[in-house]
Protein backbone atom coordinates (compact mmCIF):
# COMPACT_ATOMS: atom_id res chain seq x y z
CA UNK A 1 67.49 135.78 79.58
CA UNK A 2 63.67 135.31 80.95
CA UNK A 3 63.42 138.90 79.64
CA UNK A 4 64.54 137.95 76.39
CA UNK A 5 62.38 135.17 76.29
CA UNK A 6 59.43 136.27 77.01
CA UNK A 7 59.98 138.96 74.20
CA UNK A 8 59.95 136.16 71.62
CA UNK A 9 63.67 135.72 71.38
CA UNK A 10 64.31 132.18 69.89
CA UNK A 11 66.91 129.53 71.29
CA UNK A 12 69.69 130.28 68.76
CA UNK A 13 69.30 134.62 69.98
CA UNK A 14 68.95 133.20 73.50
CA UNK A 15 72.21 130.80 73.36
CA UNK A 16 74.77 134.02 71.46
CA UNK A 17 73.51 135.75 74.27
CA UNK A 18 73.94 133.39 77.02
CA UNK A 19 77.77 133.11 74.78
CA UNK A 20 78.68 136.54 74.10
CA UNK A 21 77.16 138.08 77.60
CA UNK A 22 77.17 135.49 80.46
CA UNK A 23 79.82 132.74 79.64
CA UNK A 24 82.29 135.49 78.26
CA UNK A 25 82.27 136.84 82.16
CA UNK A 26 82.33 133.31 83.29
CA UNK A 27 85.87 132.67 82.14
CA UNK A 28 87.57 136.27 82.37
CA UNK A 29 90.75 135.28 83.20
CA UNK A 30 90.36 131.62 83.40
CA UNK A 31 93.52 130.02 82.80
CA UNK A 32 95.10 132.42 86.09
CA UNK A 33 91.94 131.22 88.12
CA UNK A 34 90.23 127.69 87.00
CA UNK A 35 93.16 125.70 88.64
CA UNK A 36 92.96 126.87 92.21
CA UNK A 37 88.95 126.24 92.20
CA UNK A 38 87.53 123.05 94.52
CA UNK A 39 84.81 121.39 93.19
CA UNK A 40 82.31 123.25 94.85
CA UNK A 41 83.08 126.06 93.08
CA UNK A 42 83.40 124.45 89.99
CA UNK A 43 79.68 122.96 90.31
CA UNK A 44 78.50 126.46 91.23
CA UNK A 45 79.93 127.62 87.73
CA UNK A 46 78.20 124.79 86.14
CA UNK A 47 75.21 126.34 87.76
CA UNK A 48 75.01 129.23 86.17
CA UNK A 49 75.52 127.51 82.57
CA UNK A 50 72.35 124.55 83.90
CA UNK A 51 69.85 127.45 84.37
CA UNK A 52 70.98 129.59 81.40
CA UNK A 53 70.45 125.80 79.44
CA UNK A 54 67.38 125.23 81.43
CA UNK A 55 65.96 129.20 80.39
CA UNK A 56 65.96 127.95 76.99
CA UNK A 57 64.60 124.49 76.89
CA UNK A 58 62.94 123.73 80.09
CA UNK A 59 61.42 120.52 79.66
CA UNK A 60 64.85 118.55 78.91
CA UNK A 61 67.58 117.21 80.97
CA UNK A 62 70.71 119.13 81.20
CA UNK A 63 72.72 116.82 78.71
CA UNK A 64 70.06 116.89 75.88
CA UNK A 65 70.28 120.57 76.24
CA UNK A 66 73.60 121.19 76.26
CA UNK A 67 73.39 118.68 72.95
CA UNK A 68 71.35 120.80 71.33
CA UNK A 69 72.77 123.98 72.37
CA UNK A 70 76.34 122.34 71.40
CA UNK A 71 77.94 123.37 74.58
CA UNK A 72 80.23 121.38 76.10
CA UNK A 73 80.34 121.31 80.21
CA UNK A 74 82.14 124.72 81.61
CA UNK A 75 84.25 122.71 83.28
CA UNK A 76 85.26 121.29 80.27
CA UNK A 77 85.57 123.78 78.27
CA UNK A 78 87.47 126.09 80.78
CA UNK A 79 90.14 123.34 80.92
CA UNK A 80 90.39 123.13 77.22
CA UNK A 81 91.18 126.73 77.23
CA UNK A 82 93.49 126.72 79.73
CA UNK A 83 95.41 123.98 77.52
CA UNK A 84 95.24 125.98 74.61
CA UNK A 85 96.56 128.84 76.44
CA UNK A 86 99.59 127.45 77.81
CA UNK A 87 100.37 125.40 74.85
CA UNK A 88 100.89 129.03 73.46
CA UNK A 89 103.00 129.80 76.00
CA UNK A 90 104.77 126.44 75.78
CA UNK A 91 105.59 127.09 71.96
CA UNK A 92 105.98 131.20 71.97
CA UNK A 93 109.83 131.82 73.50
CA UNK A 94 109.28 135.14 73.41
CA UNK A 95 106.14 135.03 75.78
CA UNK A 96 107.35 136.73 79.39
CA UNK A 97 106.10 133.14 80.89
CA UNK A 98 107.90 131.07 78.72
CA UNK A 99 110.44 130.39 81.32
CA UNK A 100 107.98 129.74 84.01
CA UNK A 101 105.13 127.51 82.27
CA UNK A 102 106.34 124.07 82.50
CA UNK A 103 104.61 121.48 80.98
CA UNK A 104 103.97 118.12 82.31
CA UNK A 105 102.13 115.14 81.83
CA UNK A 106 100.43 114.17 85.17
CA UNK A 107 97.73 112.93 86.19
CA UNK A 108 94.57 115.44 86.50
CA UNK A 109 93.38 113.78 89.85
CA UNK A 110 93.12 110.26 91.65
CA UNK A 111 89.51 109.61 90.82
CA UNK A 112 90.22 110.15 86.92
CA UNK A 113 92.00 107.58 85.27
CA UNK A 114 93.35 109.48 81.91
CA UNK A 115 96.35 111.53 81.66
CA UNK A 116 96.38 114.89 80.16
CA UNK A 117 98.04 117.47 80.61
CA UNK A 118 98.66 119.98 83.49
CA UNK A 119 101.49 123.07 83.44
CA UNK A 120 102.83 123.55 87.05
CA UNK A 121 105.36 125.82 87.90
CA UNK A 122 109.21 124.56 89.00
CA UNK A 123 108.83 125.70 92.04
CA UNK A 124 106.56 126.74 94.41
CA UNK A 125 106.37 128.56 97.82
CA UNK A 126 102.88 127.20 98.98
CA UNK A 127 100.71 124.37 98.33
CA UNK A 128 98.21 126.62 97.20
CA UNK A 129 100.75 128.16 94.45
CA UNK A 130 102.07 124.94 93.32
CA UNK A 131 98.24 124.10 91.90
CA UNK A 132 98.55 127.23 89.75
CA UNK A 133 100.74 127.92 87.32
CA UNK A 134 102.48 130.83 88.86
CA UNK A 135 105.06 130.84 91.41
């Protein structure tokens, strides 16, 4: 991207390529992953989005240029996919997961106050299995 921008590329080429080329590897596979990630990892993701951000406007905070870039926070957005993709699941009987995607309305974690909502499986063998949602 400091290639790119040194060539002259503007910040709307410089953001569909951060898009298309960096954040489309970011969440490959997302919804199997994103739920088994600490926080640590989860900041380090946010990383890569803060200097992609940072790249194209450097001399603004991170949450006037994500405003301007209209990008939501990775972690964010990786969680809204993750709903959207088991809401699919949820309403598609025909999906092979149907049967093992249950949805529930829990809490997301102590220090967060709102409810949304989290697919777990039934069952699960290990603690580490029961925070993703396959068994």
């Amino acid at each position: 991207m400091r290639q790119l921008k040194m060539l002259g590329l503007n910040a709307a080429g410089l953001k569909t390529f951060y898009t298309s080329n960096i954040r489309s590897l970011l969440l490959y596979g997302a919804p199997a992953w994103h739920s088994i990630l600490n926080s640590t990892n989860k900041d380090k993701l946010e990383l890569v989005q803060r200097c992609a951000s940072r790249i194209i406007y450097p001399d603004l905070c991170h949450e006037e240029r994500l405003a301007l870039l209209s990008l939501p926070l990775l972690n964010d957005f990786i969680f809204s996919i993750c709903a959207n993709h088991f809401k699919s699941i949820s309403a598609n009987p025909n999906h092979p997961l149907f049967n093992r995607v249950i949805f529930n309305n829990l809490k997301r974690s102590s220090r967060i106050t709102n409810t949304c909502s989290v697919y777990r499986p039934e069952i699960a063998r290990t603690q580490k299995r029961s925070k993703s949602f396959f068994q």
